[in-house]
Every structure is written in C-alpha cells, then in structure tokens.
Protein backbone atom coordinates (compact mmCIF):
# COMPACT_ATOMS: atom_id res chain seq x y z
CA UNK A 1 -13.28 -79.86 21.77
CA UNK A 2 -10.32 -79.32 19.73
CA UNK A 3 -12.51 -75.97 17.57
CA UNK A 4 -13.53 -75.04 21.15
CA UNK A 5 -9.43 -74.81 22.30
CA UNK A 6 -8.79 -73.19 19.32
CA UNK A 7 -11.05 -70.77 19.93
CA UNK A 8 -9.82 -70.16 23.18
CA UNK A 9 -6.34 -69.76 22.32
CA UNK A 10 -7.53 -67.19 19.86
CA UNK A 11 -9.67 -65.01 22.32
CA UNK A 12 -6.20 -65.27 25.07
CA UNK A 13 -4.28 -64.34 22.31
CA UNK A 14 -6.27 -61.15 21.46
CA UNK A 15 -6.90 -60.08 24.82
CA UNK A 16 -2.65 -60.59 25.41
CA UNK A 17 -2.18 -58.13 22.20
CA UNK A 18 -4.50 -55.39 23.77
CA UNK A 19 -3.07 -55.61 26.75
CA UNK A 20 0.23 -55.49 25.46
CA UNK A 21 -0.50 -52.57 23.27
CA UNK A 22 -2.43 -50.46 26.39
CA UNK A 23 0.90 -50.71 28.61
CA UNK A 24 3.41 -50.42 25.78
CA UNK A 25 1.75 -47.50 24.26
CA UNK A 26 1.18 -45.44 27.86
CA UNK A 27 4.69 -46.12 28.50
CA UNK A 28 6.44 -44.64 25.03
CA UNK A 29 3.98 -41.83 25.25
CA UNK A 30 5.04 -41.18 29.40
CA UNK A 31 8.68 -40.88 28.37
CA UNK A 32 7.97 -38.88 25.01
CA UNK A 33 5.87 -36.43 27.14
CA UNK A 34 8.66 -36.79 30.14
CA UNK A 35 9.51 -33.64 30.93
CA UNK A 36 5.39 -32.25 31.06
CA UNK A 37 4.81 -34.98 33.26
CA UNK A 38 7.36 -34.58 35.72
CA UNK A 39 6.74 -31.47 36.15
CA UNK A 40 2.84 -31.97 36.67
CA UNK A 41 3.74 -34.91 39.08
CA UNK A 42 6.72 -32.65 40.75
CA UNK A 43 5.32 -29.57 40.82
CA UNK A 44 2.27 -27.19 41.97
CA UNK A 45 0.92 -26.69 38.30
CA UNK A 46 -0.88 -23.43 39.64
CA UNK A 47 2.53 -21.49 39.68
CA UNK A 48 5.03 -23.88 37.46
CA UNK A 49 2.48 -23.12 34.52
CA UNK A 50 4.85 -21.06 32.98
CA UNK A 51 7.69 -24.27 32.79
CA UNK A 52 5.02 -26.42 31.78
CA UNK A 53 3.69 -24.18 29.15
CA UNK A 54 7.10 -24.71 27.90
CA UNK A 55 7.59 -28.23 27.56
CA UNK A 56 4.23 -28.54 26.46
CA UNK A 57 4.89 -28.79 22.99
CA UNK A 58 7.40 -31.46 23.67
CA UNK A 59 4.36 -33.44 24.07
CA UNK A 60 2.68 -33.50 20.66
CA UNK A 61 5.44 -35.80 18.85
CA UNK A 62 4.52 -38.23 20.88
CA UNK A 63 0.59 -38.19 21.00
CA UNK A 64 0.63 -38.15 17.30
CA UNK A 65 2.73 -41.46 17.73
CA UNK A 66 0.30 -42.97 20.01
CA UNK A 67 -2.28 -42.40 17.31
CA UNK A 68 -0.05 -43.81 14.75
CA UNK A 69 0.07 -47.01 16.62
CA UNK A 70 -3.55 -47.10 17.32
CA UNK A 71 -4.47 -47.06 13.75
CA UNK A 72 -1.92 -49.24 12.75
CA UNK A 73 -3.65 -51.73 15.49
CA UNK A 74 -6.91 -51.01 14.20
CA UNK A 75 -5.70 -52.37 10.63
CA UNK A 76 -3.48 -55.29 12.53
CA UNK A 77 -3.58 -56.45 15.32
CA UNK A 78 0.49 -58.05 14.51
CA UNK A 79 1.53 -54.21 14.43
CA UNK A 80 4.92 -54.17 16.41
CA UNK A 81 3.99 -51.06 18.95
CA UNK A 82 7.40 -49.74 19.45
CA UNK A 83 8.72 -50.07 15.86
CA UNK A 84 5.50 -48.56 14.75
CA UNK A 85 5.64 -45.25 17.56
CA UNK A 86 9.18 -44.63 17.02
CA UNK A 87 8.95 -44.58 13.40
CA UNK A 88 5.67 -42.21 14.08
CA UNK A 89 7.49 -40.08 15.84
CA UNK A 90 10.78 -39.13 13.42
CA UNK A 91 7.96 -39.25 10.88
CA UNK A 92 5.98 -36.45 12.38
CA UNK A 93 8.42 -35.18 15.12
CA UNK A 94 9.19 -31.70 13.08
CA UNK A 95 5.62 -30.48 12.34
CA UNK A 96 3.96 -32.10 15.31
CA UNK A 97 6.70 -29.87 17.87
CA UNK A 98 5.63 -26.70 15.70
CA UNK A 99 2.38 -27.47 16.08
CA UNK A 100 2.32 -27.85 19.77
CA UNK A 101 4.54 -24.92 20.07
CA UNK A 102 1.70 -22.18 17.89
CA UNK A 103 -1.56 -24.33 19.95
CA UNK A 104 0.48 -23.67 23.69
CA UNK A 105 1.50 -19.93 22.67
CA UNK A 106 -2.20 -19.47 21.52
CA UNK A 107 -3.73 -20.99 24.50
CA UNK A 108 -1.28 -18.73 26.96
CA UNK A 109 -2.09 -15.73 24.98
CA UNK A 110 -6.08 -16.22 25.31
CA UNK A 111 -5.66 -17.61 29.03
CA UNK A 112 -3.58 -14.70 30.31
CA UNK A 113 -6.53 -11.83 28.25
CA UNK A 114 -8.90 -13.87 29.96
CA UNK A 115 -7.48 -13.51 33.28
CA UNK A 116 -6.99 -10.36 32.72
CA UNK A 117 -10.98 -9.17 31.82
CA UNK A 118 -11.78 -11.27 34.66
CA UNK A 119 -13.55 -8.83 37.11
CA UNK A 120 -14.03 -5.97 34.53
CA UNK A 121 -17.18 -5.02 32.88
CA UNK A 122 -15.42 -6.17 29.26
CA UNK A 123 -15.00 -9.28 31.06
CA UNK A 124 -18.84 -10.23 30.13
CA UNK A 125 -18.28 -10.30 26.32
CA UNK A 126 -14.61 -11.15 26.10
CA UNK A 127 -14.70 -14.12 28.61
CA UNK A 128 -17.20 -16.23 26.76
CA UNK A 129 -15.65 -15.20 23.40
CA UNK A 130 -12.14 -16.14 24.79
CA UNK A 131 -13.34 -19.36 25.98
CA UNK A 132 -14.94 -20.64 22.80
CA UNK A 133 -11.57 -19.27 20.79
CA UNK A 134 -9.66 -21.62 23.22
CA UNK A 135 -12.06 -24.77 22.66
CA UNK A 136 -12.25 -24.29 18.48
CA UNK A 137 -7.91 -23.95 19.26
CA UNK A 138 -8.02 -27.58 21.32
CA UNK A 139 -10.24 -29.40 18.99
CA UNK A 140 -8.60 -28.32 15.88
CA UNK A 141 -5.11 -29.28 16.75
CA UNK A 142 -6.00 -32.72 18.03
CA UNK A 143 -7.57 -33.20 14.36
CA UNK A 144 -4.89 -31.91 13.41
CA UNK A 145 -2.64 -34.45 15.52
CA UNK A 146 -4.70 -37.55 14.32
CA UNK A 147 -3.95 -35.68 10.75
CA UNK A 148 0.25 -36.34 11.35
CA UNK A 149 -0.22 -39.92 12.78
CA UNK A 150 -1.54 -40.71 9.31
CA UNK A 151 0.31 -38.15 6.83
CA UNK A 152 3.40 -36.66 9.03
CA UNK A 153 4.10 -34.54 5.90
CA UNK A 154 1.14 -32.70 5.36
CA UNK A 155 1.51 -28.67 5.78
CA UNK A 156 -0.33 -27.29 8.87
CA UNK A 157 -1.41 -24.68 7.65
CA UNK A 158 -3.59 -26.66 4.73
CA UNK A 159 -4.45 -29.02 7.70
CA UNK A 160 -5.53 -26.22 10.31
CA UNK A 161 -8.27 -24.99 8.07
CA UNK A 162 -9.89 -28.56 6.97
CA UNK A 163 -9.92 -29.56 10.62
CA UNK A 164 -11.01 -26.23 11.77
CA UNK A 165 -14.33 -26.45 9.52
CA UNK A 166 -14.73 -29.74 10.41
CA UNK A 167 -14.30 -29.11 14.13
CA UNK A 168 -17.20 -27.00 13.94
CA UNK A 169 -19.09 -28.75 11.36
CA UNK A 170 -18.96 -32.21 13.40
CA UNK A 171 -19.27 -30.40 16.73
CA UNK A 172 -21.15 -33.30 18.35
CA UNK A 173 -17.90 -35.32 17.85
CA UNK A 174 -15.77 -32.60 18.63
CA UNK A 175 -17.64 -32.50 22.20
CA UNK A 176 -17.32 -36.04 22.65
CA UNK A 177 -13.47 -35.85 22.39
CA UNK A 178 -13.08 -33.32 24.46
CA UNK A 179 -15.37 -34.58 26.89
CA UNK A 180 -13.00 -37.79 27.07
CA UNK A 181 -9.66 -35.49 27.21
CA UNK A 182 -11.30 -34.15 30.03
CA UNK A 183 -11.90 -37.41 31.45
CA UNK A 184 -8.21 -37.91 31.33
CA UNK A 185 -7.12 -34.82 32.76
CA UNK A 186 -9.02 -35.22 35.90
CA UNK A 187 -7.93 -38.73 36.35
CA UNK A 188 -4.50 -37.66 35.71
CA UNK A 189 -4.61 -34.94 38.88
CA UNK A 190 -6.65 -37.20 41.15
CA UNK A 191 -5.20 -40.74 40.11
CA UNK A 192 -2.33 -40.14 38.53
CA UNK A 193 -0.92 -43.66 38.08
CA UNK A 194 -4.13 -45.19 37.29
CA UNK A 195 -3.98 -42.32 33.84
CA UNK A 196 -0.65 -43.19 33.08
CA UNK A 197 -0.30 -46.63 33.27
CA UNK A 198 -3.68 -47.92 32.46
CA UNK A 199 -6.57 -45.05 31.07
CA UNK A 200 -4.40 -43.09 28.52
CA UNK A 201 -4.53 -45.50 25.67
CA UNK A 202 -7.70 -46.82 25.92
CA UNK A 203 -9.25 -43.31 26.45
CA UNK A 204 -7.09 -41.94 23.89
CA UNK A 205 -8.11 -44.73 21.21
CA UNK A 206 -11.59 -43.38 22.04
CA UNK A 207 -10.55 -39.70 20.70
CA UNK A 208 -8.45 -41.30 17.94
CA UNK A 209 -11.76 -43.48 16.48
CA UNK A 210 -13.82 -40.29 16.99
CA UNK A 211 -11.62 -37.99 15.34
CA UNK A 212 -10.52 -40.67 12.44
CA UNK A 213 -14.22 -40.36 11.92
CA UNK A 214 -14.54 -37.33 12.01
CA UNK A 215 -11.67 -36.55 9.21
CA UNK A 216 -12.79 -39.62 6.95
CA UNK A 217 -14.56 -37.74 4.18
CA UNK A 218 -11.80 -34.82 4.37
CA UNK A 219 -8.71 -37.36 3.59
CA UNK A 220 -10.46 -38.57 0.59
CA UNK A 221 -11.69 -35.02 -0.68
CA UNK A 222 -9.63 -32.04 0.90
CA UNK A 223 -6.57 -31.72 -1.29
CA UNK A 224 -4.95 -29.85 1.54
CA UNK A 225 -5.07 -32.88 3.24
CA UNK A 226 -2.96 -34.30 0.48
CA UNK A 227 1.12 -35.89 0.90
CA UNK A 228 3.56 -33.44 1.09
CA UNK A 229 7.02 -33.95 0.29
C-alpha cells in the first residue's frame, strides 16, 4: 500500500510539473511575442501585414526561450521555467532579433515577387521556385532557433549553412515540423485561446524534439556549430 501511494504521489507530481511547465511556458512566450499577437488578435492580418511583418522579429527571442526551457525540462524535470526562459532570452535575445529580422525581410521580399508573377506567364516557373525558397527560409531558421536555445552565441551565419544542409538532408523531419507549425497556425486563427493557452507548448515541444534530432550529429561534428564568444 504504502509503494502503491508512493507511486501515486510520484505520477501527481509529474503530471503537476507538465502542467505547470505547458501554462508557464505559453504565457512567457504570449508576452515575449506581445506585440505580434495583439496585432493578429486586434487586427485584419490581410491588410495590417505590413505592422506585423514588423514586429515579427520581436518574436524569435522568445521562441528560442521556449526551446531553452523545453530542453532544460527534457534533462530535469526540477528546471525552474521562468528562471530558465528569462535567462534564455538575454542569452540569445541579440542574435535571435537579427535573425528574425533577415528570415521576415526574406519572406516579404519572396511573398511580395510572388504576388507579383501571380497571373503572368513567368508566374509558372517563378511561383513554385518562390515557394520552395520560402519553405528551405522557414525550416532553416527554426533549426536555427533550436540552435540559440542551446548555444545563444553561435554566429548565424556558421549556423544558417549547417541547418540549411540539414534542412534538406533530413527533409522528412523538416516536413514534420512544419506540418505541426502549421497545425498551430490554424488553431491560432480559428481557436485562438485554445493555441495560446494550451497547444503552443506541447506542439512546440513536438518541433523542438524533431529538430533537436534533427541537429544531433551536427552539434557534435559541425565546428560552425561551435561556442562563440
């Protein structure tokens, strides 16, 4: 009786931690990404894309937190959350806002040619080549991203081109975590509580694992994935 208690206690007390962490986390990264989400949640996203493409970048400080924290869970489960994203974010703030800033102004620049070819006979080669330029973009900087929760110091530059190969390399894994980012997108425009409160972590843990995976080999082999001071 008494192993069977203990046991008990145990299991409550894990399920209390992953709880905790799912809120805890979803609500540093909601007021890290503030300003995006506001305006998503305030405005018609259609013709405020412009503002949002702005504050975008705000953004990536605080996703590469929220995979800080989830690998510092992963490792230990007594990880304080907050301690552990707020000292993510200082940690990674600089290069994580520079690299949000170059992914947005890419994506913007490839949207608006591919807006523009739409309905013109280039529009047949340049679309589809547009649209696979934007994907390889996504993919790489979330590598990137899960790159910063672990080394915030690394130069992106060295980082962009080991997670670009390996974005293509491990495409079935790159697919699979966009595939869940997608996931959370739509549930953000159709339920947007329900993504912010409850889906973001655990979906975003999901793209973490994959990606983490995904990079394994290259932290212990890719010198440009080395410290930098």
């Amino acid at each position: 009786m008494t192993m069977r208690l203990r046991i008990r206690h145990e299991t409550l007390g894990v399920i209390f931690d992953l709880v905790y962490l799912v809120l805890m986390t979803n609500i540093l990264l909601v007021l890290a990404c503030l300003p995006l989400v506001a305006g998503l949640l305030a405005t018609d996203p259609a013709r405020s894309w412009p503002l949002l493409a702005l504050v975008a970048p705000l953004c990536a400080p605080g996703v590469c937190a929220a995979f800080a924290v989830l690998a510092a869970f992963t490792a230990d489960h007594s990880t304080p959350v907050v301690a552990t994203f707020v000292r993510a974010w200082r940690a990674s703030a600089r290069r994580a806002l520079a690299l949000g800033a170059i992914t947005t102004a890419a994506l913007v620049v490839l949207a608006v040619d591919a807006r523009a070819a739409w309905g013109h006979p280039i529009g047949a080669a340049a679309i589809p080549v547009l649209l696979v330029a934007m994907t390889l973009l996504v993919a790489t900087a979330l590598l990137v991203a899960v790159v910063l929760a672990e080394r915030p110091t690394v130069r992106l530059r060295d980082a962009g081109r080991v997670c670009l190969y390996l974005a293509v390399r491990r495409w079935y894994l790159t697919v699979l975590s966009l595939a869940v980012l997608a996931m959370l997108q739509t549930l953000l425009a159709s339920h947007p509580a329900i993504a912010l409160g409850l889906a973001a972590a655990p979906l975003l843990y999901v793209v973490w694992a994959n990606s983490r995976f995904t990079l394994n080999a290259a932290f212990g082999l890719a010198p440009g994935l080395a410290q930098q001071s």
